[in-house]
PDB file of N, CA and C in Angstrom:
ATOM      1  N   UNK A   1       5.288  40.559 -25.899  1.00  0.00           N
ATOM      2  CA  UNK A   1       6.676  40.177 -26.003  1.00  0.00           C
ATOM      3  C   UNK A   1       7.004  39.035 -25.047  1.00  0.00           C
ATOM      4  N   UNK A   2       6.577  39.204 -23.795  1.00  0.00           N
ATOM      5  CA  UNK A   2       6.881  38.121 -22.565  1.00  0.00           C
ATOM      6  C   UNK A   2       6.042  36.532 -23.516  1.00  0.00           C
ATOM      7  N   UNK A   3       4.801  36.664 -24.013  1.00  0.00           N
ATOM      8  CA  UNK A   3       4.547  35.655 -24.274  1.00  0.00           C
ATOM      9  C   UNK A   3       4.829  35.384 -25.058  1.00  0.00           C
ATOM     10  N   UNK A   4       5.389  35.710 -25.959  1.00  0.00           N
ATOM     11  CA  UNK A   4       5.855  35.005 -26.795  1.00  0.00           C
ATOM     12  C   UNK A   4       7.607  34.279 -26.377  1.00  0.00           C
ATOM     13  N   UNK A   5       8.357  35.165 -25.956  1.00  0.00           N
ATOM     14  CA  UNK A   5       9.558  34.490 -25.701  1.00  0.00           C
ATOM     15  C   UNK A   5       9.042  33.185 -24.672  1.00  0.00           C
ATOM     16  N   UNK A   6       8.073  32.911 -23.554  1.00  0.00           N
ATOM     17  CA  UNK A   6       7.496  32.211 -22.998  1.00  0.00           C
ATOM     18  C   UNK A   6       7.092  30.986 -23.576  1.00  0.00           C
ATOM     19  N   UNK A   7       6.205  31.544 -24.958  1.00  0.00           N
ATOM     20  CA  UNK A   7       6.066  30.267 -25.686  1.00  0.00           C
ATOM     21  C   UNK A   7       7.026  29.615 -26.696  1.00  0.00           C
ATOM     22  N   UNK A   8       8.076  30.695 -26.988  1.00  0.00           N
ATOM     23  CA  UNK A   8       9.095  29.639 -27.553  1.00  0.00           C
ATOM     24  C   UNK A   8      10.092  29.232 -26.751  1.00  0.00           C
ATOM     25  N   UNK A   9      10.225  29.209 -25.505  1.00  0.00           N
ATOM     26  CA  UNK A   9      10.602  28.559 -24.198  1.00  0.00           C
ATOM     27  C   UNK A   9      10.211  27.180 -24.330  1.00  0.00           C
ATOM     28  N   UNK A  10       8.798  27.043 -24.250  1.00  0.00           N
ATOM     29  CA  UNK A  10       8.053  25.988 -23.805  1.00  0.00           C
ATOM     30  C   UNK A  10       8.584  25.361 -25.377  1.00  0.00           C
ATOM     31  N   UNK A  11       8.470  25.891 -26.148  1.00  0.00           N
ATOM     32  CA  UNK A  11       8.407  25.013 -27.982  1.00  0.00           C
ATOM     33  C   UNK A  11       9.840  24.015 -27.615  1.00  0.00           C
ATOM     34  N   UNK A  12      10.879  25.215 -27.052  1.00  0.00           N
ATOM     35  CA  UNK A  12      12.289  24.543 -26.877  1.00  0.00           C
ATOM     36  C   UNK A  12      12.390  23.589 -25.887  1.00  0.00           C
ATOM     37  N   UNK A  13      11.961  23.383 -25.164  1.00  0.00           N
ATOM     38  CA  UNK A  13      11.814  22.600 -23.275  1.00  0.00           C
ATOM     39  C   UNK A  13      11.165  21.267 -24.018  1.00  0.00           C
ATOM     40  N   UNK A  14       9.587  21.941 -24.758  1.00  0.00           N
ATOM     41  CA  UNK A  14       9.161  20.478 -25.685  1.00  0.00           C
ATOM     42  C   UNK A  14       9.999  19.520 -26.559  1.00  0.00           C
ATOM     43  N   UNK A  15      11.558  20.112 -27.122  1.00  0.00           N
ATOM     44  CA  UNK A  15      11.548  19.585 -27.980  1.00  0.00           C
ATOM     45  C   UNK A  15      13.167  18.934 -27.759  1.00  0.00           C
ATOM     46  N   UNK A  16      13.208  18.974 -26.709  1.00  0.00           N
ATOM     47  CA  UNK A  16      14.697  18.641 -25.652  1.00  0.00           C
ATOM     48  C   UNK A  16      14.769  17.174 -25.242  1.00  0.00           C
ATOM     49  N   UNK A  17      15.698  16.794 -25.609  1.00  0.00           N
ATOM     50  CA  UNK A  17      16.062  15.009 -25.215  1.00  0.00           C
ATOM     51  C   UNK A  17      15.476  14.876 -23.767  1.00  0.00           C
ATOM     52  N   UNK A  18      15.663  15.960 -22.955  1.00  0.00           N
ATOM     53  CA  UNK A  18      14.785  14.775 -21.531  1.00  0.00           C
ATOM     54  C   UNK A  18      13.704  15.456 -21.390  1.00  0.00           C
ATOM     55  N   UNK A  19      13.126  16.459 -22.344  1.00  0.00           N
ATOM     56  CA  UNK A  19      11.370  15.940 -22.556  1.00  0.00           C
ATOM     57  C   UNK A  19      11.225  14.850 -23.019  1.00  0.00           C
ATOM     58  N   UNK A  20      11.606  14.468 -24.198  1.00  0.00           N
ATOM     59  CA  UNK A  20      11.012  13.504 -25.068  1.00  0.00           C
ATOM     60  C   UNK A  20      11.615  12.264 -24.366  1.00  0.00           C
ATOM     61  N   UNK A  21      12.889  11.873 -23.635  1.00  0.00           N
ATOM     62  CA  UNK A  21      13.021  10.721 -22.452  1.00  0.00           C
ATOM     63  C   UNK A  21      11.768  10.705 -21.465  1.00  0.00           C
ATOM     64  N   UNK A  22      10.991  11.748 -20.934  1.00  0.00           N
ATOM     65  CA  UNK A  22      10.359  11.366 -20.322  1.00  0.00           C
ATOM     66  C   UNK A  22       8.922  10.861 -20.515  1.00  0.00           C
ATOM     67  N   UNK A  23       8.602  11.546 -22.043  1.00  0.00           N
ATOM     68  CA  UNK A  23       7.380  11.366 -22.735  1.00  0.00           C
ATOM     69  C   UNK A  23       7.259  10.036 -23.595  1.00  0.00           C
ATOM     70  N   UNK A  24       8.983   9.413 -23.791  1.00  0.00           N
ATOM     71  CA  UNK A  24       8.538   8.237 -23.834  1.00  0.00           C
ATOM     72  C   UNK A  24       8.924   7.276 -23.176  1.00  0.00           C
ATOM     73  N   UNK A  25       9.130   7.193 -21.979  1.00  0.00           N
ATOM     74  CA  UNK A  25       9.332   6.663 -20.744  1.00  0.00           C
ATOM     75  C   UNK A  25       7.407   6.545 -20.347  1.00  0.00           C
ATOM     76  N   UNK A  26       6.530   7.693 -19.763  1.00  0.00           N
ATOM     77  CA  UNK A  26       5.692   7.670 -19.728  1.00  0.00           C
ATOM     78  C   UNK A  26       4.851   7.004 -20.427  1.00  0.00           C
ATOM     79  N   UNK A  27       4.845   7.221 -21.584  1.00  0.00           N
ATOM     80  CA  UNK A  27       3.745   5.940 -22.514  1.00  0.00           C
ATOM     81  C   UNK A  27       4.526   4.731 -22.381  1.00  0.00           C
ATOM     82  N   UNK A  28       5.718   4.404 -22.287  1.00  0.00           N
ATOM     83  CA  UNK A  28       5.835   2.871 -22.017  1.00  0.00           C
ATOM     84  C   UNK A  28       5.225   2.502 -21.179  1.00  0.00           C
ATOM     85  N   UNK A  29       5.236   3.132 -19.923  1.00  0.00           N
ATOM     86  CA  UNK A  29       4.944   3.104 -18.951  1.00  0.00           C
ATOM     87  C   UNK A  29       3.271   2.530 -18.664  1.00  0.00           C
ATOM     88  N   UNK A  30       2.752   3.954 -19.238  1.00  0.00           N
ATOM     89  CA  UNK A  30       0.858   3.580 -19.520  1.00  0.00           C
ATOM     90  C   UNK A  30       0.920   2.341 -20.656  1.00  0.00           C
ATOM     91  N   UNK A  31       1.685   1.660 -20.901  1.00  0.00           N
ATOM     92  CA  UNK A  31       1.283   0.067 -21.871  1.00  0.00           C
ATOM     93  C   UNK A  31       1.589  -0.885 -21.410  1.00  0.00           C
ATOM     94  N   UNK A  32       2.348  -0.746 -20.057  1.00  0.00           N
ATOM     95  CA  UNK A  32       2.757  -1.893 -19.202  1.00  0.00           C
ATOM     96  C   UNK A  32       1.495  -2.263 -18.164  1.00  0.00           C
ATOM     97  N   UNK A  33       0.844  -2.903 -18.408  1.00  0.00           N
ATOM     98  CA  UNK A  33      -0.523  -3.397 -17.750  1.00  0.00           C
ATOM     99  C   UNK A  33      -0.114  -3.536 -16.344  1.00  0.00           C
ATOM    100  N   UNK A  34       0.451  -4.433 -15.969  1.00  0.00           N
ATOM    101  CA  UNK A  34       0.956  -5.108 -14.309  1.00  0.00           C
ATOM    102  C   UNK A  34       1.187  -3.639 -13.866  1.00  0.00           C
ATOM    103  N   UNK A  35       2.150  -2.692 -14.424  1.00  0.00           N
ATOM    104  CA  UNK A  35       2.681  -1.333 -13.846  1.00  0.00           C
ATOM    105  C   UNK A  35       1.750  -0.419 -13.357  1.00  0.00           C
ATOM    106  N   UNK A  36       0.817  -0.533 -14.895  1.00  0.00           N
ATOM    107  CA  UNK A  36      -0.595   0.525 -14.582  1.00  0.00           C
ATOM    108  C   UNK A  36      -1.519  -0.038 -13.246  1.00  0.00           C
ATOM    109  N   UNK A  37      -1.657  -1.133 -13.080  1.00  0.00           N
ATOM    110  CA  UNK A  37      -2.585  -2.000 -12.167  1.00  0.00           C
ATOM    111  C   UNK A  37      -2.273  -1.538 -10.685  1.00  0.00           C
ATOM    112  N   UNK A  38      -0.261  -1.942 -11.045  1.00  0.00           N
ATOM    113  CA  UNK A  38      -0.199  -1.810  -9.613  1.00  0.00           C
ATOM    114  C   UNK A  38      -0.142  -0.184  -9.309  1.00  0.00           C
ATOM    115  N   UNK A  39       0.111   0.556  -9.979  1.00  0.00           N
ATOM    116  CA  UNK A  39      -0.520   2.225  -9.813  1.00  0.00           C
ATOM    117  C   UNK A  39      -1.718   2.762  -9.048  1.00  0.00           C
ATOM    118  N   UNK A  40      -2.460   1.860  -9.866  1.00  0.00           N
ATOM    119  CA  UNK A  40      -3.787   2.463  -9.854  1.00  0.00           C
ATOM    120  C   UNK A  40      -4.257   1.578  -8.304  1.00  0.00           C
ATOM    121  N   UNK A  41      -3.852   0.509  -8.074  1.00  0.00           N
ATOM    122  CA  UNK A  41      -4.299  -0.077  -6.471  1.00  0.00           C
ATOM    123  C   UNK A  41      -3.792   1.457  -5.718  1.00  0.00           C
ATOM    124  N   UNK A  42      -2.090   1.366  -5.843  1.00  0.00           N
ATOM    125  CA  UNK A  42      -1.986   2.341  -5.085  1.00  0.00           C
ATOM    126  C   UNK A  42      -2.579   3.489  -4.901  1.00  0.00           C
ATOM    127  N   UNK A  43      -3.039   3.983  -5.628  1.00  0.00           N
ATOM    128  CA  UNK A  43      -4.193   5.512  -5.530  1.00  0.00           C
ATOM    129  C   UNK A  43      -5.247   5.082  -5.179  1.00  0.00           C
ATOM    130  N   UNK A  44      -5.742   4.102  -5.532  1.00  0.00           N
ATOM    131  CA  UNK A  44      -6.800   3.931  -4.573  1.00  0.00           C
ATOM    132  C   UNK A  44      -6.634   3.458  -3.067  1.00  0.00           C
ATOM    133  N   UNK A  45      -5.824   3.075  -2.688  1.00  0.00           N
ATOM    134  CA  UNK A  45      -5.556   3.047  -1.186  1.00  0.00           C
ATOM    135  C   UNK A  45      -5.120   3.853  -0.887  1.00  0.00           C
ATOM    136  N   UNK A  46      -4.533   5.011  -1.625  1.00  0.00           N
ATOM    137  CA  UNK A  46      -4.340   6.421  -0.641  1.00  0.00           C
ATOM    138  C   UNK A  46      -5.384   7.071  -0.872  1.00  0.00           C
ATOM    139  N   UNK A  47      -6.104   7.187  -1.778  1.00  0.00           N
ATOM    140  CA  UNK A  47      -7.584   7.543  -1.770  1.00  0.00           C
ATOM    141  C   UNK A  47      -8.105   7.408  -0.446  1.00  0.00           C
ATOM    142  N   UNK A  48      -8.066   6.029  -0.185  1.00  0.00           N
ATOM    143  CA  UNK A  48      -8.873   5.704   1.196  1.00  0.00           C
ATOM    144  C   UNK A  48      -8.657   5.816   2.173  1.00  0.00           C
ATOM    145  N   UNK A  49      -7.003   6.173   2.175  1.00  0.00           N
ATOM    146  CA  UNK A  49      -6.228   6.802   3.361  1.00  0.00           C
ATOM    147  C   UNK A  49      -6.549   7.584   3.578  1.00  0.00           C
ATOM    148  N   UNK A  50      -6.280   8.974   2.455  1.00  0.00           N
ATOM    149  CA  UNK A  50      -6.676  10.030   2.936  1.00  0.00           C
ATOM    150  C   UNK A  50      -8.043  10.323   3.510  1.00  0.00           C
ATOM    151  N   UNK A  51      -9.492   9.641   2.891  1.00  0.00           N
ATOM    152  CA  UNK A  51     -10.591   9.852   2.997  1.00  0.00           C
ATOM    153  C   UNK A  51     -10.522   9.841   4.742  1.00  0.00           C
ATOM    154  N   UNK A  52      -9.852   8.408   4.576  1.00  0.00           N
ATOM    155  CA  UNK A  52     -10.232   8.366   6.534  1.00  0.00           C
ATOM    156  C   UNK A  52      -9.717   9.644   7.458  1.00  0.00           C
ATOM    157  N   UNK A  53      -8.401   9.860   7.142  1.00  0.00           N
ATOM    158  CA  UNK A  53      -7.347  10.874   7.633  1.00  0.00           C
ATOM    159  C   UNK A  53      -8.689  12.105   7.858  1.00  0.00           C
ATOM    160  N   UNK A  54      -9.190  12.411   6.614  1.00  0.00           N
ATOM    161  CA  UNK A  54      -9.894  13.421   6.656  1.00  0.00           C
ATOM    162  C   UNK A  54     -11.417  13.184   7.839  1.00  0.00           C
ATOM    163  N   UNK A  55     -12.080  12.381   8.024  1.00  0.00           N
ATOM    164  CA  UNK A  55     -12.826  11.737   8.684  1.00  0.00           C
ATOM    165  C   UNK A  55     -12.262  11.749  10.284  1.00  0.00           C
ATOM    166  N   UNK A  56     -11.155  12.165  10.054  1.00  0.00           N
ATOM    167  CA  UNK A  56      -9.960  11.795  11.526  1.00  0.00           C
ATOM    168  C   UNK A  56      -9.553  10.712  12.373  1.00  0.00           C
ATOM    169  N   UNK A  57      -9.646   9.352  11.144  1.00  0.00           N
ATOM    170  CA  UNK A  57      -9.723   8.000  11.400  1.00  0.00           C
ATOM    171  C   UNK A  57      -7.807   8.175  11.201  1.00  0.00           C
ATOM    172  N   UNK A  58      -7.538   6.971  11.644  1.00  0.00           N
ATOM    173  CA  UNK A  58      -6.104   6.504  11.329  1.00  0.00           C
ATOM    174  C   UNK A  58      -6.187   5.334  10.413  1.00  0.00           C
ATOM    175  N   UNK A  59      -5.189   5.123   9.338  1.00  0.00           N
ATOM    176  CA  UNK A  59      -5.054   4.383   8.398  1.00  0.00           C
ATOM    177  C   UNK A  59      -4.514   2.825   9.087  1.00  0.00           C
ATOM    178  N   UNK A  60      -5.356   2.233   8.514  1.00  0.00           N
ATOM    179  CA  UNK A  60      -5.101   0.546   9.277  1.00  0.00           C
ATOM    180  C   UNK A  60      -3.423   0.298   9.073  1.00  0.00           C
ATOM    181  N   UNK A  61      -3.218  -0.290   9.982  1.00  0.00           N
ATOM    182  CA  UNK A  61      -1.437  -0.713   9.495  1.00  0.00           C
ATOM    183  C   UNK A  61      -1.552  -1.995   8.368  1.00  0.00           C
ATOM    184  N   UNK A  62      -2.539  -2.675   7.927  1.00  0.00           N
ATOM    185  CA  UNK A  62      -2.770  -3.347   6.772  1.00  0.00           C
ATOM    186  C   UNK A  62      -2.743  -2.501   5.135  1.00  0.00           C
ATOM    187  N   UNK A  63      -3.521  -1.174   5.864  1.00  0.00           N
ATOM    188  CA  UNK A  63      -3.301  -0.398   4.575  1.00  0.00           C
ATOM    189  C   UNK A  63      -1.727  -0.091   4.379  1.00  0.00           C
ATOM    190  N   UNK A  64      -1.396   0.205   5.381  1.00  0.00           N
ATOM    191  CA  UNK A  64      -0.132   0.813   5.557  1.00  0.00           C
ATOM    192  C   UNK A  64       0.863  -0.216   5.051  1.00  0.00           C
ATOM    193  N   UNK A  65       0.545  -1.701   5.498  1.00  0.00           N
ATOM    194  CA  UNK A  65       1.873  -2.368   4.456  1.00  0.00           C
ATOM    195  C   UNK A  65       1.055  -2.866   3.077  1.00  0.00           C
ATOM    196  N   UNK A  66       0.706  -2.773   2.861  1.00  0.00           N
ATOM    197  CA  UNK A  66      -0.332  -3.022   1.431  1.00  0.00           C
ATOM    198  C   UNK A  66      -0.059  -2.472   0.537  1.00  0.00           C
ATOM    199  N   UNK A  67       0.236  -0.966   1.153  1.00  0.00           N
ATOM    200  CA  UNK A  67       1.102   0.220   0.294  1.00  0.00           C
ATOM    201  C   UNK A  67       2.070   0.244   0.056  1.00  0.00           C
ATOM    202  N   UNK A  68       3.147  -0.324   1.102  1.00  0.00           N
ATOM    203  CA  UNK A  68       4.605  -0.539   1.057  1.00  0.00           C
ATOM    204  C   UNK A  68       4.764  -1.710   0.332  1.00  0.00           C
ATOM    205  N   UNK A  69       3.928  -2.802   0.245  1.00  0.00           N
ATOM    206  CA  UNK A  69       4.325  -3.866  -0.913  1.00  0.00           C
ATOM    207  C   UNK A  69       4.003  -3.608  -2.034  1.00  0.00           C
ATOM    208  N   UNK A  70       2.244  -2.611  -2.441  1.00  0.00           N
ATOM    209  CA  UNK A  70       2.643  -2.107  -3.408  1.00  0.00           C
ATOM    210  C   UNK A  70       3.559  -1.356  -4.353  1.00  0.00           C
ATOM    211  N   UNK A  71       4.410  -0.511  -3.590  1.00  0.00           N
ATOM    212  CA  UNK A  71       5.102   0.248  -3.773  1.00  0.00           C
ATOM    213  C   UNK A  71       6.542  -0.494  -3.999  1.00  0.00           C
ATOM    214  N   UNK A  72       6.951  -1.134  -3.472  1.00  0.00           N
ATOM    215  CA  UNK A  72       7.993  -2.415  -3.366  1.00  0.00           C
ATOM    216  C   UNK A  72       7.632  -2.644  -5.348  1.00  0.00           C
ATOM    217  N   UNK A  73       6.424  -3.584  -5.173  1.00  0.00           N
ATOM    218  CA  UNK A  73       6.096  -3.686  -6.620  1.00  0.00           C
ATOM    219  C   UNK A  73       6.529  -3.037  -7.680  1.00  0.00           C
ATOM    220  N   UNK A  74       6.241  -2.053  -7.672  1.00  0.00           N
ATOM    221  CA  UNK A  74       6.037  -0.946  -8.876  1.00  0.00           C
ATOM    222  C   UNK A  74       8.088  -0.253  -9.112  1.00  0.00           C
ATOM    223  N   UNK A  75       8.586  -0.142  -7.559  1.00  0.00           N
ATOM    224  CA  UNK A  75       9.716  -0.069  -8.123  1.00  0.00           C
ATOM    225  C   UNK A  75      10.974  -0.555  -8.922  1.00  0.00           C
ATOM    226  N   UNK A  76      10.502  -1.837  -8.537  1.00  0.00           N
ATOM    227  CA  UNK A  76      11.719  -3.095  -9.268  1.00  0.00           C
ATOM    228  C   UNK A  76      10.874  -3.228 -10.462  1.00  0.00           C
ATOM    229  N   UNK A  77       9.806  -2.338 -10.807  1.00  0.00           N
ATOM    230  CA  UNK A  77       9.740  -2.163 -12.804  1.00  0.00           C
ATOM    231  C   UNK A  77      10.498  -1.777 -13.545  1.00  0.00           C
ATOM    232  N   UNK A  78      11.058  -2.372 -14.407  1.00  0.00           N
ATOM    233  CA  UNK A  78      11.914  -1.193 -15.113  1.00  0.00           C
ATOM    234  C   UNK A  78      11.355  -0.197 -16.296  1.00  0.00           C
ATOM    235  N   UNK A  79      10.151  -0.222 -16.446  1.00  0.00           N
ATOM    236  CA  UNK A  79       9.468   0.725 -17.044  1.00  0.00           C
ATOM    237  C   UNK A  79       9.478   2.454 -16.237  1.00  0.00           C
ATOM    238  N   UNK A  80       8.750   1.818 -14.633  1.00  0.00           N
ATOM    239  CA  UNK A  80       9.028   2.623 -13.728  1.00  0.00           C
ATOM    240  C   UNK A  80      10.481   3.498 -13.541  1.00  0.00           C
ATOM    241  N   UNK A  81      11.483   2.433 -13.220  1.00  0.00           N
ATOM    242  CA  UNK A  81      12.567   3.221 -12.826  1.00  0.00           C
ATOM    243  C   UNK A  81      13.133   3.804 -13.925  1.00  0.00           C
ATOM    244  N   UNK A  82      13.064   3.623 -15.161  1.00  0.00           N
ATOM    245  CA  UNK A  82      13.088   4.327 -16.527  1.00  0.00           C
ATOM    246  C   UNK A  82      12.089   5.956 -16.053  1.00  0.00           C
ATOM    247  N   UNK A  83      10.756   6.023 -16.055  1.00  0.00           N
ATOM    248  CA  UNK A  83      10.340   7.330 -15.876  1.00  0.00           C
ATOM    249  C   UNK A  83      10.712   7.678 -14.813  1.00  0.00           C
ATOM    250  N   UNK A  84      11.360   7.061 -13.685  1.00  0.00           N
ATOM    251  CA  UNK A  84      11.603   8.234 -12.584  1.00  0.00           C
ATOM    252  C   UNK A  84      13.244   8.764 -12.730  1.00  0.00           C
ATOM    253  N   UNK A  85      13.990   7.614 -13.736  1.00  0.00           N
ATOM    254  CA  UNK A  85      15.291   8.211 -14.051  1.00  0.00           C
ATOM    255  C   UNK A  85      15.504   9.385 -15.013  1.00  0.00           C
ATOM    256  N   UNK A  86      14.419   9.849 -16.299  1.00  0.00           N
ATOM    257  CA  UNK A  86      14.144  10.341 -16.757  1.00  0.00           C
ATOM    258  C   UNK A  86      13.714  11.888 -16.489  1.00  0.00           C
ATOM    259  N   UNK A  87      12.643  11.940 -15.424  1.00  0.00           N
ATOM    260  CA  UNK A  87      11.957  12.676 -14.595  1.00  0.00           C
ATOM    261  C   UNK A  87      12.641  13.419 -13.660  1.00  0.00           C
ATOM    262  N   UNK A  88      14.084  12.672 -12.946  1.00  0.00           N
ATOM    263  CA  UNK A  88      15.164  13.328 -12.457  1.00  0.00           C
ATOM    264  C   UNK A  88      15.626  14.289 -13.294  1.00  0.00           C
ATOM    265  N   UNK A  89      16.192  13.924 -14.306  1.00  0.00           N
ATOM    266  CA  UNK A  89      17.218  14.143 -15.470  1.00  0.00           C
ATOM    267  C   UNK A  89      15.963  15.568 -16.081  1.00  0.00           C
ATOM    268  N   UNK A  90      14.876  15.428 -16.728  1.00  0.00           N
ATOM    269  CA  UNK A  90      14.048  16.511 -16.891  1.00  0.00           C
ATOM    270  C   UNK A  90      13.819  17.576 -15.707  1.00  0.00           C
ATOM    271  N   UNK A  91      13.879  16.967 -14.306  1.00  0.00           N
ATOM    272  CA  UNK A  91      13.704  18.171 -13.198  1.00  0.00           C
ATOM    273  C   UNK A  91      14.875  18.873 -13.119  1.00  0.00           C
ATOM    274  N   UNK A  92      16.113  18.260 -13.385  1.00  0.00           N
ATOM    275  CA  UNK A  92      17.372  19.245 -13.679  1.00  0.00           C
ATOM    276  C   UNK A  92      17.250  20.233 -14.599  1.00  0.00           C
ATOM    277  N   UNK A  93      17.025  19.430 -15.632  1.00  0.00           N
ATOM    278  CA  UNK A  93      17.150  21.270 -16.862  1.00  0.00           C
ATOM    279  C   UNK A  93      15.936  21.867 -16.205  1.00  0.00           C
ATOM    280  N   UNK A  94      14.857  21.671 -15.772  1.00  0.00           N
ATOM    281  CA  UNK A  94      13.791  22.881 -15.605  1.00  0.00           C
ATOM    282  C   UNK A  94      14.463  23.758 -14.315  1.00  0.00           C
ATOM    283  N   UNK A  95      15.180  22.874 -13.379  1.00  0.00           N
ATOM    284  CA  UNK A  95      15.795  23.931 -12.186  1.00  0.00           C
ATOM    285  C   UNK A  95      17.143  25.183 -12.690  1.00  0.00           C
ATOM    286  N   UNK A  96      17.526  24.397 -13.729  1.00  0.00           N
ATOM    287  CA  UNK A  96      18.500  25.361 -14.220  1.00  0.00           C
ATOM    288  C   UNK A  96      18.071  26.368 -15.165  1.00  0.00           C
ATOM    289  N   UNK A  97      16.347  25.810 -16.014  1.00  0.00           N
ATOM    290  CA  UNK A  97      15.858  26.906 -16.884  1.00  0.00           C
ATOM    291  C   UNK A  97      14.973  28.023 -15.430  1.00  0.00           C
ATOM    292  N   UNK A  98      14.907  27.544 -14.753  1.00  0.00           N
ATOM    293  CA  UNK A  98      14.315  28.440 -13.759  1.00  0.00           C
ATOM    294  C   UNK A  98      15.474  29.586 -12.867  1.00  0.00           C
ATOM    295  N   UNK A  99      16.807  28.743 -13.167  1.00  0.00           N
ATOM    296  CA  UNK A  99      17.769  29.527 -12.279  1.00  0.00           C
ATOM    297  C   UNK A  99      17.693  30.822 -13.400  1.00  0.00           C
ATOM    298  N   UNK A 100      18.160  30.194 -14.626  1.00  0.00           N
ATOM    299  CA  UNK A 100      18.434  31.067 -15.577  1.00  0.00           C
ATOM    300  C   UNK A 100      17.323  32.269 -15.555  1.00  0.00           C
ATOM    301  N   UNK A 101      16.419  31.989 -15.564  1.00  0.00           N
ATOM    302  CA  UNK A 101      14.981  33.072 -15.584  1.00  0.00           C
ATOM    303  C   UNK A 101      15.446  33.839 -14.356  1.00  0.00           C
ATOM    304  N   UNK A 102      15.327  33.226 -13.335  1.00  0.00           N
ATOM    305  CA  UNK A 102      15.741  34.286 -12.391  1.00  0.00           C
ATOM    306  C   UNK A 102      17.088  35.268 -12.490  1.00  0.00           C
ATOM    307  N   UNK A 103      17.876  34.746 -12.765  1.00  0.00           N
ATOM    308  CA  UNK A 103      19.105  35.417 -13.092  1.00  0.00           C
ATOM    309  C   UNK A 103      18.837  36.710 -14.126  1.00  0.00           C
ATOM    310  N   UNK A 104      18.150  36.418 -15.077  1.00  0.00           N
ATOM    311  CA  UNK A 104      17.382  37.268 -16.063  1.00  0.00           C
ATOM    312  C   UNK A 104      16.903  38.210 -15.091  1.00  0.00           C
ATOM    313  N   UNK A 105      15.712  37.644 -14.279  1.00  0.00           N
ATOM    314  CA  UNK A 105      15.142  39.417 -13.708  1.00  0.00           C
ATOM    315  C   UNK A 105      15.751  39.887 -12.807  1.00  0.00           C
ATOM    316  N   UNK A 106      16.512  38.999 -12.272  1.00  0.00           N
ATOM    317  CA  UNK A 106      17.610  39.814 -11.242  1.00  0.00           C
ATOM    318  C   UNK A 106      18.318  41.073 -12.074  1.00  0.00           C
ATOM    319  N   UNK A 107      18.889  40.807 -13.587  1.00  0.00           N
ATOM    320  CA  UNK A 107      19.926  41.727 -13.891  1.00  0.00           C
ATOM    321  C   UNK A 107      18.718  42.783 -15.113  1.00  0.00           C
ATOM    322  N   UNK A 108      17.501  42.476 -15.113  1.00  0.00           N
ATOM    323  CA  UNK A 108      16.724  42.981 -15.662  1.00  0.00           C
ATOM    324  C   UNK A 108      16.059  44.451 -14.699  1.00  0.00           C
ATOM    325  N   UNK A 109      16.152  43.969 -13.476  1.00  0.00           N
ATOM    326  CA  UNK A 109      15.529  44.437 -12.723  1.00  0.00           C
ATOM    327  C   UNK A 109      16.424  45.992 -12.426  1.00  0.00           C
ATOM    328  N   UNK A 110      18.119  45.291 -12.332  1.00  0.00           N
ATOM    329  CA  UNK A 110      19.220  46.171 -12.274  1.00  0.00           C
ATOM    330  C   UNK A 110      19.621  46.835 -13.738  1.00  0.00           C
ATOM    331  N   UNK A 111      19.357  47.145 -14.564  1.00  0.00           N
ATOM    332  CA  UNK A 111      19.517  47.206 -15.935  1.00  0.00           C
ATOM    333  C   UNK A 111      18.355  48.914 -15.919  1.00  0.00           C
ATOM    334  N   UNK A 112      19.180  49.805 -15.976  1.00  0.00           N
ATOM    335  CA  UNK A 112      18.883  51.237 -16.803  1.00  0.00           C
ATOM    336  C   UNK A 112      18.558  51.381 -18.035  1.00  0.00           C
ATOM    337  N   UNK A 113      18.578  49.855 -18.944  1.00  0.00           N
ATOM    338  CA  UNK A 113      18.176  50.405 -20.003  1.00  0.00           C
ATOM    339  C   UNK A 113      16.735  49.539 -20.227  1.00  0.00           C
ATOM    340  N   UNK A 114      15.890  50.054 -21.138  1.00  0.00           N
ATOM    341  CA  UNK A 114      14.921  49.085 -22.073  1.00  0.00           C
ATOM    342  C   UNK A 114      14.453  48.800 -22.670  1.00  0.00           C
ATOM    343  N   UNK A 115      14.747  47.973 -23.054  1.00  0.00           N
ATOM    344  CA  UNK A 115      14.700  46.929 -24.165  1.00  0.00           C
ATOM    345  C   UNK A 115      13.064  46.248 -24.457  1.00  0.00           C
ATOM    346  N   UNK A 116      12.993  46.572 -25.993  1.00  0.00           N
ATOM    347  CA  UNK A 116      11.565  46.171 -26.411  1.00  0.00           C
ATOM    348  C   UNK A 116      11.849  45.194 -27.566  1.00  0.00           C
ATOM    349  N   UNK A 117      12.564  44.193 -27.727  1.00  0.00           N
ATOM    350  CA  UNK A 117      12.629  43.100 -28.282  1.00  0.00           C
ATOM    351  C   UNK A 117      13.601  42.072 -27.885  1.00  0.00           C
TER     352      UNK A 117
END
């Protein structure tokens, strides 16, 4: 019973204007070459950040603004600020489908009776 109301949760969440804002925000996103590029530098220099961090090196302050101009970069995209406006807007309904769930076992929990459908 749980999984299934679970999976038609997820069917409904899939099929909701700021899923699909963010799913196609995201593939714009992966077709914007310059966007993907400057992404992917960035993970690789925190890649190498962290590697050192872990090594117990400190990250060069070259890496350190390298990152901040990358990052500079990537925000004045508007592909970018499209998925992270999106991604807001989708983290809202999931905090409120999560309030709601909780609210559920809160009064589930308090609830004498039960219910098998």
């Amino acid at each position: 019973m749980i999984e299934g109301k679970a999976k038609e949760l997820g069917r409904l969440i899939g099929q909701s204007s700021e899923y699909q804002a963010v799913k196609r925000a995201n593939d714009a996103l992966g077709e914007n070459k310059e966007a993907v590029d400057l992404l992917k530098k960035m993970e690789q220099l925190r890649l190498e950040a962290q590697q050192m961090i872990q090594r117990g090196e400190r990250p060069t302050q070259e890496m350190e603004q390298e990152l901040d101009t990358l990052l500079g970069q990537v925000q004045v995209q508007s592909v970018y600020q499209r998925l992270v406006s999106a991604q807001e807007n989708f983290d809202k309904v999931m905090t409120k489908v999560n309030d709601w769930i909780v609210d559920g076992i809160e009064k589930g929990a308090t609830s004498s009776i039960i219910t098998l459908g």
